[in-house]
N, C-alpha and C. Protein backbone atom coordinates (compact mmCIF):
# COMPACT_ATOMS: atom_id res chain seq x y z
N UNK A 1 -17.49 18.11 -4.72
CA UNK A 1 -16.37 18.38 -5.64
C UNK A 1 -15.20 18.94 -4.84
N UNK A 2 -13.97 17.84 -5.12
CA UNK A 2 -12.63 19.26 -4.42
C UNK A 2 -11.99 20.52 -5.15
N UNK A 3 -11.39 21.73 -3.92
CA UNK A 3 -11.04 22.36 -4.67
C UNK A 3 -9.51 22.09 -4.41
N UNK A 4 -8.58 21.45 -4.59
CA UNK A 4 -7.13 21.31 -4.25
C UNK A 4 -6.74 22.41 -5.51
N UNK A 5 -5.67 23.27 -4.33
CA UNK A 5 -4.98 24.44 -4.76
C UNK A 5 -4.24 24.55 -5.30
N UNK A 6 -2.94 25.26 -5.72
CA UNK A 6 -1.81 25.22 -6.58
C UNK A 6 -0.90 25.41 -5.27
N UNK A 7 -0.97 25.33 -3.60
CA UNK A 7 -0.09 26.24 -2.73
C UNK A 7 1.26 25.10 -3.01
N UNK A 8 1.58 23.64 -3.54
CA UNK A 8 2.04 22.82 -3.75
C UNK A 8 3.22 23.05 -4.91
N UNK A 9 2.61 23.64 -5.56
CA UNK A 9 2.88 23.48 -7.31
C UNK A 9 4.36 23.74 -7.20
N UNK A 10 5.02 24.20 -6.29
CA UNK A 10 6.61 24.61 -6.72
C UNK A 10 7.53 23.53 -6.20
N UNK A 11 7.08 22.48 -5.48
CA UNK A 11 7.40 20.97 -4.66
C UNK A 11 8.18 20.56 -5.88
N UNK A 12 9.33 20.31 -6.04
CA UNK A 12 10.07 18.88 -6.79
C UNK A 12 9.48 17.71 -6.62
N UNK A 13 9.19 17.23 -7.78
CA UNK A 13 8.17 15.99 -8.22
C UNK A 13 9.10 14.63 -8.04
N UNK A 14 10.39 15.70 -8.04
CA UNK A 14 11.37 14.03 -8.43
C UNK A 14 11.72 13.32 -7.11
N UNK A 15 11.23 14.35 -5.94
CA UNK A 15 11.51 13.05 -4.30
C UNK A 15 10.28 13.27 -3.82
N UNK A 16 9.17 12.43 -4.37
CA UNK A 16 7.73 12.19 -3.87
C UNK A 16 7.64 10.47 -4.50
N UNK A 17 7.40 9.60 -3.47
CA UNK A 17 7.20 8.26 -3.06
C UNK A 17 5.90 8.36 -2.57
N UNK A 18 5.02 7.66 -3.83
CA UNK A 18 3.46 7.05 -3.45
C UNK A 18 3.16 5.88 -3.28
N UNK A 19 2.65 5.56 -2.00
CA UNK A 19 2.45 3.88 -1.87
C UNK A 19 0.91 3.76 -1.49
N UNK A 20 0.32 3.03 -2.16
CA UNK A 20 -1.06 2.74 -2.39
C UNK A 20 -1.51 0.97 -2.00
N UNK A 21 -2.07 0.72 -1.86
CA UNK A 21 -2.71 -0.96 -1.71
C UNK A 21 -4.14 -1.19 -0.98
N UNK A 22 -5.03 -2.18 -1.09
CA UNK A 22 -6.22 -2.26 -0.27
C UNK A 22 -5.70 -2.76 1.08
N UNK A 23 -6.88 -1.96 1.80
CA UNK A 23 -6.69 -2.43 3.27
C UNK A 23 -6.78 -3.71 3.14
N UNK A 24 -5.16 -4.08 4.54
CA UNK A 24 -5.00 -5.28 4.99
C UNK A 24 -3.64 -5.78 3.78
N UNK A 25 -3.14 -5.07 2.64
CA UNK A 25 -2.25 -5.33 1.93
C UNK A 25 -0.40 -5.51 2.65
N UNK A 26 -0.75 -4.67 4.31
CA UNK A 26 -0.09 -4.28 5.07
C UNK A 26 1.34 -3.17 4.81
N UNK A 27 0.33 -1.60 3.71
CA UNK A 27 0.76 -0.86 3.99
C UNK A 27 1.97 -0.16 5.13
N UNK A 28 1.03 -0.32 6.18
CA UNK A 28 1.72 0.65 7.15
C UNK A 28 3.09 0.21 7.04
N UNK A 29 3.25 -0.93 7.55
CA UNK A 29 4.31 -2.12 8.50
C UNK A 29 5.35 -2.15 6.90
N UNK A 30 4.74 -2.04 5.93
CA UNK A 30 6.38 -1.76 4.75
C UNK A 30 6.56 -0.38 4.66
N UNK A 31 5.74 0.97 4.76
CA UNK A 31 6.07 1.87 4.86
C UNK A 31 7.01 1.63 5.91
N UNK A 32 6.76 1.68 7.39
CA UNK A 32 7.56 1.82 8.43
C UNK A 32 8.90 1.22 8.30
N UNK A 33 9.35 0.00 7.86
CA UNK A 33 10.08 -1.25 7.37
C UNK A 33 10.68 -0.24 6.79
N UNK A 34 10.49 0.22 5.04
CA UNK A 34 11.10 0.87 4.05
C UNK A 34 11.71 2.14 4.79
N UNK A 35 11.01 2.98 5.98
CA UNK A 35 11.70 3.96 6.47
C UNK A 35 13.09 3.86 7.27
N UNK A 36 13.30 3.10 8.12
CA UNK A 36 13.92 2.32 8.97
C UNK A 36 15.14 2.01 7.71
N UNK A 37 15.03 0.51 6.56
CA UNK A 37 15.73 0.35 5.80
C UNK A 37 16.08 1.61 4.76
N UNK A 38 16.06 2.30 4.52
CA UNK A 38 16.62 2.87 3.24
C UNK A 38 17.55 3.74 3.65
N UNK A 39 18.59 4.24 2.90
CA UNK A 39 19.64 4.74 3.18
C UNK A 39 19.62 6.79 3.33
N UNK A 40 18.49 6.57 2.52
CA UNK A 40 18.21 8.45 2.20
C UNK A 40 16.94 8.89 3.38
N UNK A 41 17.01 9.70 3.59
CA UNK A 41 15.95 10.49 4.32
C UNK A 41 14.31 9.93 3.96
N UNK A 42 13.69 9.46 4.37
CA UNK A 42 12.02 9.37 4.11
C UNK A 42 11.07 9.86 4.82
N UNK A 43 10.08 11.08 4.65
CA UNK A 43 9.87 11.67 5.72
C UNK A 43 8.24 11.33 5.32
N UNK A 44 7.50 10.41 6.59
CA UNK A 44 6.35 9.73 6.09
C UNK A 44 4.82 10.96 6.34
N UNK A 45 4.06 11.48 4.97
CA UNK A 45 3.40 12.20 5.15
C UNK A 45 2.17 11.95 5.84
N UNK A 46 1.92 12.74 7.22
CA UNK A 46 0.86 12.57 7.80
C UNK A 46 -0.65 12.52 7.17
N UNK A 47 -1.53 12.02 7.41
CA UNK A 47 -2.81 12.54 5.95
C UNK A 47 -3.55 13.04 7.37
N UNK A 48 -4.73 13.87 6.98
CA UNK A 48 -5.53 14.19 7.37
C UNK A 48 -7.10 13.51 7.20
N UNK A 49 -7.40 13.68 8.29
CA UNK A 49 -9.02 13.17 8.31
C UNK A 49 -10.41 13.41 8.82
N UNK A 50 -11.32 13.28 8.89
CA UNK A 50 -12.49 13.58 9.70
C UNK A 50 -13.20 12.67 10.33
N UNK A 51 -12.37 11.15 10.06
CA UNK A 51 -13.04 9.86 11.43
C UNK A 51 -12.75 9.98 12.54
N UNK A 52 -13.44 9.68 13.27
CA UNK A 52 -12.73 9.56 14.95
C UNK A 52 -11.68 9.08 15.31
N UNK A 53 -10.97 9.20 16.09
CA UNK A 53 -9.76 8.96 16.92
C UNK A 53 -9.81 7.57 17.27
N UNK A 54 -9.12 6.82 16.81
CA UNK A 54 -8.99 5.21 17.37
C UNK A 54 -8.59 5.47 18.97
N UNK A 55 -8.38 4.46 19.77
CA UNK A 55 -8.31 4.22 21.08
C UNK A 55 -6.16 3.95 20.59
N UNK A 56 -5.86 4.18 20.94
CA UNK A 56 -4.53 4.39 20.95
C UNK A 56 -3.69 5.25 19.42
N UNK A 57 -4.23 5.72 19.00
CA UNK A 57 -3.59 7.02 18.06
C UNK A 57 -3.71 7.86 18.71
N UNK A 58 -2.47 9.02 17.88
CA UNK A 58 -2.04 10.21 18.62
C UNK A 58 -1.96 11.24 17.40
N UNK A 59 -3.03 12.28 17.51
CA UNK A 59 -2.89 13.22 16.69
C UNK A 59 -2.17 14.08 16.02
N UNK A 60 -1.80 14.37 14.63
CA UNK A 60 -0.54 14.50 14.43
C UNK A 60 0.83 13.52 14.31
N UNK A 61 0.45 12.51 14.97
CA UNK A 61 1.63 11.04 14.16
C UNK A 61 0.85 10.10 13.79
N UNK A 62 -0.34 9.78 14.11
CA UNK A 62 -1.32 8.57 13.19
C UNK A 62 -1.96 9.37 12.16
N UNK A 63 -2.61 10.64 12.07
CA UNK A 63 -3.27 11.30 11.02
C UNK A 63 -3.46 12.60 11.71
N UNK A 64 -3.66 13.34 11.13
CA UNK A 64 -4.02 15.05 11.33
C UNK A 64 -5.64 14.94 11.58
N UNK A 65 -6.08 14.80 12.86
CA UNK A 65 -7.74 14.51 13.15
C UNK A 65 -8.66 15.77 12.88
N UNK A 66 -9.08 16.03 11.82
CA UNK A 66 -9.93 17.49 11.99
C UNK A 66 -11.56 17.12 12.18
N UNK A 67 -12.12 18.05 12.32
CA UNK A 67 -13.83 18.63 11.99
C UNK A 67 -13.71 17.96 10.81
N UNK A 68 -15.22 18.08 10.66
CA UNK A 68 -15.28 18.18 9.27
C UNK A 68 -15.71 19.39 8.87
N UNK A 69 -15.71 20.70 9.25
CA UNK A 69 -15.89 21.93 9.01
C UNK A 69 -14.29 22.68 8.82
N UNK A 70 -13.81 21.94 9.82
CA UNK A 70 -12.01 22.44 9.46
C UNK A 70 -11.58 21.61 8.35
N UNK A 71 -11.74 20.51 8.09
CA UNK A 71 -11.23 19.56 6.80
C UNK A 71 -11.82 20.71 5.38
N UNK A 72 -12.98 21.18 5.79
CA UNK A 72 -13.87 21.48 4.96
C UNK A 72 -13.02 23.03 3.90
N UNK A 73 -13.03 23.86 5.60
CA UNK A 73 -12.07 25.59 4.97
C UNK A 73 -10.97 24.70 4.12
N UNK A 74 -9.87 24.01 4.49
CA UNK A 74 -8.66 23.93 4.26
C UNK A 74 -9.15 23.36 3.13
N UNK A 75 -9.91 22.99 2.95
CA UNK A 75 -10.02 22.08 1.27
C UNK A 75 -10.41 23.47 0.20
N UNK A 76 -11.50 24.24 0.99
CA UNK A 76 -11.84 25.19 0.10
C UNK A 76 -10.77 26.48 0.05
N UNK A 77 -9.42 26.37 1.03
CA UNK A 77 -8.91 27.17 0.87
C UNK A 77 -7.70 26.54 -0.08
N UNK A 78 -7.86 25.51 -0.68
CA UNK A 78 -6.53 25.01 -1.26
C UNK A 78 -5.67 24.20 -1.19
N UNK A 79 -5.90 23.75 0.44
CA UNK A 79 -4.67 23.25 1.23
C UNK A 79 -4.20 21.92 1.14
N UNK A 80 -5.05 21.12 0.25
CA UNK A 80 -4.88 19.79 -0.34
C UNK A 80 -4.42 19.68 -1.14
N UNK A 81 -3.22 18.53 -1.11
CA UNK A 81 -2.88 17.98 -2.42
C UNK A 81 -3.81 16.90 -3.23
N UNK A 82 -4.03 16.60 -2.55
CA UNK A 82 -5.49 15.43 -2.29
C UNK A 82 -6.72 15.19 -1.21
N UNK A 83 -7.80 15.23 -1.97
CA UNK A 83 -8.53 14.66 -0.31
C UNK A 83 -10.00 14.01 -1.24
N UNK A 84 -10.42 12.68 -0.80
CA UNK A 84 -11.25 11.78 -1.26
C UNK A 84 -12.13 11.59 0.15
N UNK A 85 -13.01 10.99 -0.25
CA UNK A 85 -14.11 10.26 0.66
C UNK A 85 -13.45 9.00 0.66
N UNK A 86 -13.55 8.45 1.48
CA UNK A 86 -12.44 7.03 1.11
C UNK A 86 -13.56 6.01 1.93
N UNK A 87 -13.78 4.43 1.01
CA UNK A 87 -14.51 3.05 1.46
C UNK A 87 -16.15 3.99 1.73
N UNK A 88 -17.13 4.82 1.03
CA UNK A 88 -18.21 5.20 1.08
C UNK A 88 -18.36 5.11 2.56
N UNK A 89 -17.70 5.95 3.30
CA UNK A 89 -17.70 5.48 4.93
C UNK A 89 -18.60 7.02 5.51
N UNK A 90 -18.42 7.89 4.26
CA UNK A 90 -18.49 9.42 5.03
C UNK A 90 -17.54 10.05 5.63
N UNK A 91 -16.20 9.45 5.82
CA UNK A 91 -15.36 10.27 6.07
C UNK A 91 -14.11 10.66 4.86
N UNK A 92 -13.92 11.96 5.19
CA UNK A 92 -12.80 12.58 4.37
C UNK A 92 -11.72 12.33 4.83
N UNK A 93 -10.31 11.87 3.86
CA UNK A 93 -9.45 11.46 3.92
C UNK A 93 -8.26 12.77 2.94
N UNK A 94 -6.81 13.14 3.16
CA UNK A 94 -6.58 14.02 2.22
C UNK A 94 -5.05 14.07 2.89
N UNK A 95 -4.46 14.66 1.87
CA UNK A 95 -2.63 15.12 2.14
C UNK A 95 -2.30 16.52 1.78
N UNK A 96 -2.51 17.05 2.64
CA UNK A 96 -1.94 18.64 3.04
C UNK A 96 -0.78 18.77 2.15
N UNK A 97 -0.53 20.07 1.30
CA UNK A 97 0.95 20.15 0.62
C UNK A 97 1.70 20.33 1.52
N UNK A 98 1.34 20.74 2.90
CA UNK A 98 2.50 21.16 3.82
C UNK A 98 3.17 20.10 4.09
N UNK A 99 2.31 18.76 3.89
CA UNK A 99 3.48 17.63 4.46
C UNK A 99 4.40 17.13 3.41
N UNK A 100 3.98 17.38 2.10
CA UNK A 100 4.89 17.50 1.22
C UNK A 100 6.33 18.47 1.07
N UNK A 101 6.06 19.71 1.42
CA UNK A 101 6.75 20.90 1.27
C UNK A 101 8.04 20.87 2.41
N UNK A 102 6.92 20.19 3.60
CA UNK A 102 7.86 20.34 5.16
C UNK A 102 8.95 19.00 4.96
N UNK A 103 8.69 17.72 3.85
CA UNK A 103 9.65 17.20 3.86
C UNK A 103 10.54 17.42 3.02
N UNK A 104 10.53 18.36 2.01
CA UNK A 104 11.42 18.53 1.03
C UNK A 104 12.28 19.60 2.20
N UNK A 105 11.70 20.65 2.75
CA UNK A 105 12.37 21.51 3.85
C UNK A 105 13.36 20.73 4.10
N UNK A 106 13.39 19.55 4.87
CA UNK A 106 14.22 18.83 5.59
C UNK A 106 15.33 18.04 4.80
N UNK A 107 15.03 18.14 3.43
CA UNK A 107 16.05 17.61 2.71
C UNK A 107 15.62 15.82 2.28
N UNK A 108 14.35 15.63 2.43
CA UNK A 108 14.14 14.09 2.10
C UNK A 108 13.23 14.04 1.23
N UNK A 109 12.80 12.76 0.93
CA UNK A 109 11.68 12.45 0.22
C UNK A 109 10.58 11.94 1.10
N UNK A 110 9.05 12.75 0.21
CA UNK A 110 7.52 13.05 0.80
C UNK A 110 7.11 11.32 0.72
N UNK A 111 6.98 10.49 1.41
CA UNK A 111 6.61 9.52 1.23
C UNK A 111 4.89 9.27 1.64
N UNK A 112 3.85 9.20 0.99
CA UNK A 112 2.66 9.16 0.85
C UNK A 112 2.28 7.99 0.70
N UNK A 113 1.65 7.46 1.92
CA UNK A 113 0.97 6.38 2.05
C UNK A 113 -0.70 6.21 2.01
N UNK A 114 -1.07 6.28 0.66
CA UNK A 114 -2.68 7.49 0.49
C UNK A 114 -3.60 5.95 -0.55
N UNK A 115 -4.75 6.33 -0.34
CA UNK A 115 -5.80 5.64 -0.90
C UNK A 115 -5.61 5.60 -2.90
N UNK A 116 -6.01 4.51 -3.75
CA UNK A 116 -5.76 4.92 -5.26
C UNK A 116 -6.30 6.08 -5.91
N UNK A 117 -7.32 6.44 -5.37
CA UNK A 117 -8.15 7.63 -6.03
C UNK A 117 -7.55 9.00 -5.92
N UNK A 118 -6.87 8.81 -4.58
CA UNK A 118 -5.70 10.27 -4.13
C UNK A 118 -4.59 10.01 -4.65
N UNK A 119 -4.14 8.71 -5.06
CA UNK A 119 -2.61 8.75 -5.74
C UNK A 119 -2.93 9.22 -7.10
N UNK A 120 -3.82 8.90 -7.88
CA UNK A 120 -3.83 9.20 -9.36
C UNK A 120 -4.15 11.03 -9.15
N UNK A 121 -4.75 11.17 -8.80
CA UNK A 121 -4.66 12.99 -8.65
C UNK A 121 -3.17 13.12 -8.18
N UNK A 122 -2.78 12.81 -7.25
CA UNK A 122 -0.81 13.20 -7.27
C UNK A 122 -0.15 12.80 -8.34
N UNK A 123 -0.66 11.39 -8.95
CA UNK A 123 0.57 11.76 -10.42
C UNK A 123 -0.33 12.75 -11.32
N UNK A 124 -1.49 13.21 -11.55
CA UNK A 124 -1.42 14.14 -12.72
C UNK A 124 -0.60 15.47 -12.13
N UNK A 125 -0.50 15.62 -10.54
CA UNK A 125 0.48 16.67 -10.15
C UNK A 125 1.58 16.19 -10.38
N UNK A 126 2.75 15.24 -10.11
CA UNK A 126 4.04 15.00 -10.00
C UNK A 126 3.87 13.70 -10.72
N UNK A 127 4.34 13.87 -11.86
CA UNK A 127 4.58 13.16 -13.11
C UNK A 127 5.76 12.21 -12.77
N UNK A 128 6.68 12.88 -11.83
CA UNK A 128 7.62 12.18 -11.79
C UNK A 128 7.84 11.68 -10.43
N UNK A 129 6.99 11.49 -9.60
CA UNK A 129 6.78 10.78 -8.11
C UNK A 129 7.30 9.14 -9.12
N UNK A 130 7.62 8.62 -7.06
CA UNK A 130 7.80 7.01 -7.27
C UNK A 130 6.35 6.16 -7.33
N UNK A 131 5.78 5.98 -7.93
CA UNK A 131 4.03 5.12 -7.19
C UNK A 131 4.61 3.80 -7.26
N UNK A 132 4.29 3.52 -6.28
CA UNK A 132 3.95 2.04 -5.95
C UNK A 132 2.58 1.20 -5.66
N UNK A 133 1.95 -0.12 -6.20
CA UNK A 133 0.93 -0.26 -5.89
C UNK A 133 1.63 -1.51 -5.01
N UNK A 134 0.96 -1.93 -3.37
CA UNK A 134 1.24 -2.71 -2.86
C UNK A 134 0.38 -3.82 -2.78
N UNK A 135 0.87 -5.24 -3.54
CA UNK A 135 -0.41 -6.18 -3.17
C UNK A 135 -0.40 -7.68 -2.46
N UNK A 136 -1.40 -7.89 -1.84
CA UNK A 136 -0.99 -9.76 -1.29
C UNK A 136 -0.81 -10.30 -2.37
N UNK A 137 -0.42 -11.40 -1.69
CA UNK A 137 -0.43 -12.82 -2.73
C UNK A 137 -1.69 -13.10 -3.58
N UNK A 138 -2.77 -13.01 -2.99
CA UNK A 138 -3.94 -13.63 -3.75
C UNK A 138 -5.14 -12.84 -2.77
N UNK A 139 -6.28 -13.54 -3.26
CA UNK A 139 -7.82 -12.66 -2.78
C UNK A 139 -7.90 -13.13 -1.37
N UNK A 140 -7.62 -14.44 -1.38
CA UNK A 140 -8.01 -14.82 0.17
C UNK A 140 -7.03 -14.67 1.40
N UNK A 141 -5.70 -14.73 0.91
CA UNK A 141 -4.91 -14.00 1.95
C UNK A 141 -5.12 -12.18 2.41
N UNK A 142 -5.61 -11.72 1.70
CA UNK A 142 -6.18 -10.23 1.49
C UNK A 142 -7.75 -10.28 2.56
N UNK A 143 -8.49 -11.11 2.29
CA UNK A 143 -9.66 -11.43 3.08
C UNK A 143 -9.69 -12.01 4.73
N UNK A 144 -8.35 -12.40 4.45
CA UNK A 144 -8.33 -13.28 5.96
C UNK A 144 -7.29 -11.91 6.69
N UNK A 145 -6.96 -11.43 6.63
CA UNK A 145 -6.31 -10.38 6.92
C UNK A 145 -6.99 -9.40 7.45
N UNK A 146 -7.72 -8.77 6.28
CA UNK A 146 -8.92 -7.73 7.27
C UNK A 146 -9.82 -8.58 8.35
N UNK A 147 -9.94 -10.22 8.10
CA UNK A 147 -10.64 -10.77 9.01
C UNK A 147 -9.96 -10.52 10.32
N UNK A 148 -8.69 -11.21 10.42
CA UNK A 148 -8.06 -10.87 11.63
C UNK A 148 -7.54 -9.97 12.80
N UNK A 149 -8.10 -8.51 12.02
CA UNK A 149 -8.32 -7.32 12.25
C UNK A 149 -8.96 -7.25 13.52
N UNK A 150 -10.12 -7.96 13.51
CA UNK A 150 -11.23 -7.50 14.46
C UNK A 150 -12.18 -6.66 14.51
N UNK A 151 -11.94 -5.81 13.72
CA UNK A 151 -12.23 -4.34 13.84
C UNK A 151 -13.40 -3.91 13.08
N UNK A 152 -13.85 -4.88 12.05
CA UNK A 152 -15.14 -4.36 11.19
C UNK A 152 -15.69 -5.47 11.03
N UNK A 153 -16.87 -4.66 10.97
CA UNK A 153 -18.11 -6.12 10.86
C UNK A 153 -18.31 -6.88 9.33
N UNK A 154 -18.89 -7.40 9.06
CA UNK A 154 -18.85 -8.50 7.60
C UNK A 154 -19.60 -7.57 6.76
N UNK A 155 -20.13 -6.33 7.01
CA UNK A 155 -20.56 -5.56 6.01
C UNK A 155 -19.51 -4.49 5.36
N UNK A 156 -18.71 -4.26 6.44
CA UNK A 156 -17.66 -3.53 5.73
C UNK A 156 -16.69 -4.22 5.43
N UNK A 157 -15.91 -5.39 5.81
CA UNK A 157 -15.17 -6.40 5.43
C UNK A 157 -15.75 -6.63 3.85
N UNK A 158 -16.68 -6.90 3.62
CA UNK A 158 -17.23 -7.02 2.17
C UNK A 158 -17.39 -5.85 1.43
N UNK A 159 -17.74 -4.51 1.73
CA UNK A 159 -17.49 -3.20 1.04
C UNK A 159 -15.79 -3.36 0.64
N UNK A 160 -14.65 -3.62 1.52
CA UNK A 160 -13.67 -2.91 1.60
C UNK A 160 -12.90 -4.26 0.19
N UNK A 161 -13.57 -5.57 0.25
CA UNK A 161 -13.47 -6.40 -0.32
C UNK A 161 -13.55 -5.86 -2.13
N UNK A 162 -14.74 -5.02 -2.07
CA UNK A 162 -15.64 -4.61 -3.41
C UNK A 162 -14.29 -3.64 -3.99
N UNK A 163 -13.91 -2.81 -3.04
CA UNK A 163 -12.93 -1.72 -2.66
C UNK A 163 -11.69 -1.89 -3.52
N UNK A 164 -11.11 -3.08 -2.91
CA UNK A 164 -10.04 -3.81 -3.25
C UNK A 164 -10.50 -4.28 -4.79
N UNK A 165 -11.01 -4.88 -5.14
CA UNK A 165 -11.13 -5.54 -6.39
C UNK A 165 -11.03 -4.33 -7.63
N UNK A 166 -11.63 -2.86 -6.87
CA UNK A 166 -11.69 -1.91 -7.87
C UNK A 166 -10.32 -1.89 -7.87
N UNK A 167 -9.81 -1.50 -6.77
CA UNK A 167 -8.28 -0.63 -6.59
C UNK A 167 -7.41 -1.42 -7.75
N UNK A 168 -7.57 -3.40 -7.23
CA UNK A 168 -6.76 -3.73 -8.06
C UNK A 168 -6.94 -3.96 -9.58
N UNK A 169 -7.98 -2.90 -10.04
CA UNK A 169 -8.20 -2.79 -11.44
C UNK A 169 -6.97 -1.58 -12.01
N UNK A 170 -6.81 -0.91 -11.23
CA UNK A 170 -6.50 0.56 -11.58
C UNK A 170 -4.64 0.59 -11.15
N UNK A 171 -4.29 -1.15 -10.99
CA UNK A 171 -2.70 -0.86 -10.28
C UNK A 171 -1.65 -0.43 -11.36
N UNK A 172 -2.46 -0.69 -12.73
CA UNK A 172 -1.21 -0.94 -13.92
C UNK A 172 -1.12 0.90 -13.92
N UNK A 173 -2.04 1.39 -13.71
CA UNK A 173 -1.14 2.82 -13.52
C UNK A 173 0.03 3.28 -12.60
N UNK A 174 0.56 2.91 -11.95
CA UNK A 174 1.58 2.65 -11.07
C UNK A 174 2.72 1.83 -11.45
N UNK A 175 3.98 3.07 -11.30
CA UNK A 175 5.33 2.60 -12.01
C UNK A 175 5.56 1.32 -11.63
N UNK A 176 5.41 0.78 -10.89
CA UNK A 176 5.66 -0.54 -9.79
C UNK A 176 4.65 -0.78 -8.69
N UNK A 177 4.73 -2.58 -9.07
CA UNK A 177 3.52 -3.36 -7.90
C UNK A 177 4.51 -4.25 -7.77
N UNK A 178 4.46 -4.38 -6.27
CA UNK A 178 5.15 -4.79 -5.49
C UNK A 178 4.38 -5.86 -4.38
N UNK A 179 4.56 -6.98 -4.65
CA UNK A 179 3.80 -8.30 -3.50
C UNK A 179 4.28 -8.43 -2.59
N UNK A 180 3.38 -8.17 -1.25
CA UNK A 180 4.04 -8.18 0.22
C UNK A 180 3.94 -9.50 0.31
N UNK A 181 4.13 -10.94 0.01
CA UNK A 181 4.31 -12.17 0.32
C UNK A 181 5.33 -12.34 1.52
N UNK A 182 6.39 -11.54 1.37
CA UNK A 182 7.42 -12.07 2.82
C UNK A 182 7.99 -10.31 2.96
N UNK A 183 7.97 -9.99 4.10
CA UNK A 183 7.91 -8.51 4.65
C UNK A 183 9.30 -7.98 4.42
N UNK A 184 10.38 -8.86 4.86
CA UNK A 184 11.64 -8.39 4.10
C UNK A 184 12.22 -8.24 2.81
N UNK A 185 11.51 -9.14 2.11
CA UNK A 185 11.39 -9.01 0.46
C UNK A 185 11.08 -7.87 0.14
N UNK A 186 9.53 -7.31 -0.02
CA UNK A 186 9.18 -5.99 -0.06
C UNK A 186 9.91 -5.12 0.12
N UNK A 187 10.40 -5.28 1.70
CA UNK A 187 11.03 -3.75 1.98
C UNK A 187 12.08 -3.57 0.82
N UNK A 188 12.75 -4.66 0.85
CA UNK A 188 14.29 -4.58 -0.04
C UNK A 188 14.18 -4.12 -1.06
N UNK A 189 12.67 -4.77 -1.91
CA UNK A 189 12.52 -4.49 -3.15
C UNK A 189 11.99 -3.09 -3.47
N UNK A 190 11.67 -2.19 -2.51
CA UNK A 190 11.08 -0.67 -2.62
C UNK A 190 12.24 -0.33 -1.97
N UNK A 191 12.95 -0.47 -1.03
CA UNK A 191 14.18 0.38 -0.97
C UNK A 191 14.92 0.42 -2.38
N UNK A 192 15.15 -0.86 -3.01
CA UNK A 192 16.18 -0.33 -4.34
C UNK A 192 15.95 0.44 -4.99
N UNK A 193 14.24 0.36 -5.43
CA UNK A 193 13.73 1.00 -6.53
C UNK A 193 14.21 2.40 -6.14
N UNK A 194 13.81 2.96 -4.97
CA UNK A 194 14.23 4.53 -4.43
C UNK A 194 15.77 4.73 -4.48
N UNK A 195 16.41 3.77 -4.28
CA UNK A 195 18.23 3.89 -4.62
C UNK A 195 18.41 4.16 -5.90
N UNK A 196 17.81 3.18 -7.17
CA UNK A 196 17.70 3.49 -8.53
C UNK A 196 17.36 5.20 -8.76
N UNK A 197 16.33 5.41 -8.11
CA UNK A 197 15.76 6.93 -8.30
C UNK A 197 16.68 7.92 -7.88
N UNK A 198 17.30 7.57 -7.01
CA UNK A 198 18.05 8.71 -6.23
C UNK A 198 19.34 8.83 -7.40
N UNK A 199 20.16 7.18 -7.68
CA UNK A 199 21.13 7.41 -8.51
C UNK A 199 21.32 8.21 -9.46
N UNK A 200 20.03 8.25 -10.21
CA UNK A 200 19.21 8.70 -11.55
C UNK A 200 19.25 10.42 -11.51
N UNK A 201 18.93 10.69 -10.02
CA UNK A 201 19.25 11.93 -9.95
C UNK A 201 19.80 12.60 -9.77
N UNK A 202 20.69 11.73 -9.04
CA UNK A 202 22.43 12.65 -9.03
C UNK A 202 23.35 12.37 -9.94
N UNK A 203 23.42 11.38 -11.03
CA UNK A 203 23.96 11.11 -11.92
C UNK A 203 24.32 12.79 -12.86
């Protein structure tokens, strides 16, 4: 069971950007895209974890690498806005309020690039975050994708498959789904939406 804290609770709800999709939807590469394109500040929240260190990530800009005894205090001390077991893998996955808090510091919006099970716990916190659900074209462009990966064997390629089919049960909760079919499309089409938002709030 988590215990995520209240150390969050005083964060403005109205510049928090959630982007969600199954692996291989190619998250990262429109986050990064959307940061680059948009006109306002986007300050992309690091998540924290307890898997091992890939062979070229760097701690602290690919994910916050902990224990799982340090993942463990900070959860029981509060320090999550979220944190899930994510793909029945055994590892903990989660978003520190600090990376929320440290981007409002800076004057931008918390952009959260987090699993569906951690986005729906952030909107019952911030009602008024952007969610986005990100999806392919279809099942088999989604399949051939994690294929091309390399990186997991046909047992987890088929878990993450099972994964996906849930996630994309649960997208209609999300203000906006957005189809990565052509990579500049996307970006354009999640930069406006955040221009709309921003207008909305300085209006």
């Amino acid at each position: 069971m988590t215990n995520e804290g209240d150390k969050g609770a005083h964060v403005d709800s109205s510049r928090v950007i959630v982007l969600s999709g199954p692996s291989g939807s190619g998250k990262s590469t429109v986050v990064n895209g959307v940061i680059d394109a948009c006109p306002h500040l986007l300050v992309k929240s690091i998540s924290a974890t307890t898997r091992p260190r890939r062979p070229k990530e760097v701690d602290g800009q690919d994910y916050h690498f902990l224990s799982a005894d340090e993942f463990d205090a900070r959860r029981a001390n509060g320090e999550f806005l979220e944190c899930e077991e994510v793909h029945s893998s055994g590892y903990w996955y989660g978003t520190l309020w600090s990376e929320v808090s440290d981007a409002h510091a800076k004057g931008g919006w918390a952009f959260l690039e987090i699993d569906v099970q951690g986005a729906l716990k952030v909107m019952e916190k911030y009602s008024e975050a952007i969610t986005i659900f990100l999806k392919t074209a279809n099942e088999e462009e989604f399949e051939q994708r994690l294929r091309n990966r390399g990186t997991e064997s046909e047992e987890v390629i088929q878990r993450r498959m099972q994964t996906a089919r849930n996630e994309l049960s649960l997208a209609h909760n999300y203000r906006h789904q957005v189809i990565n079919d052509e990579l500049d499309r996307a970006v354009s089409e999640i930069v406006n939406i955040i221009n709309s938002r921003e207008a909305e709030l300085n209006a």
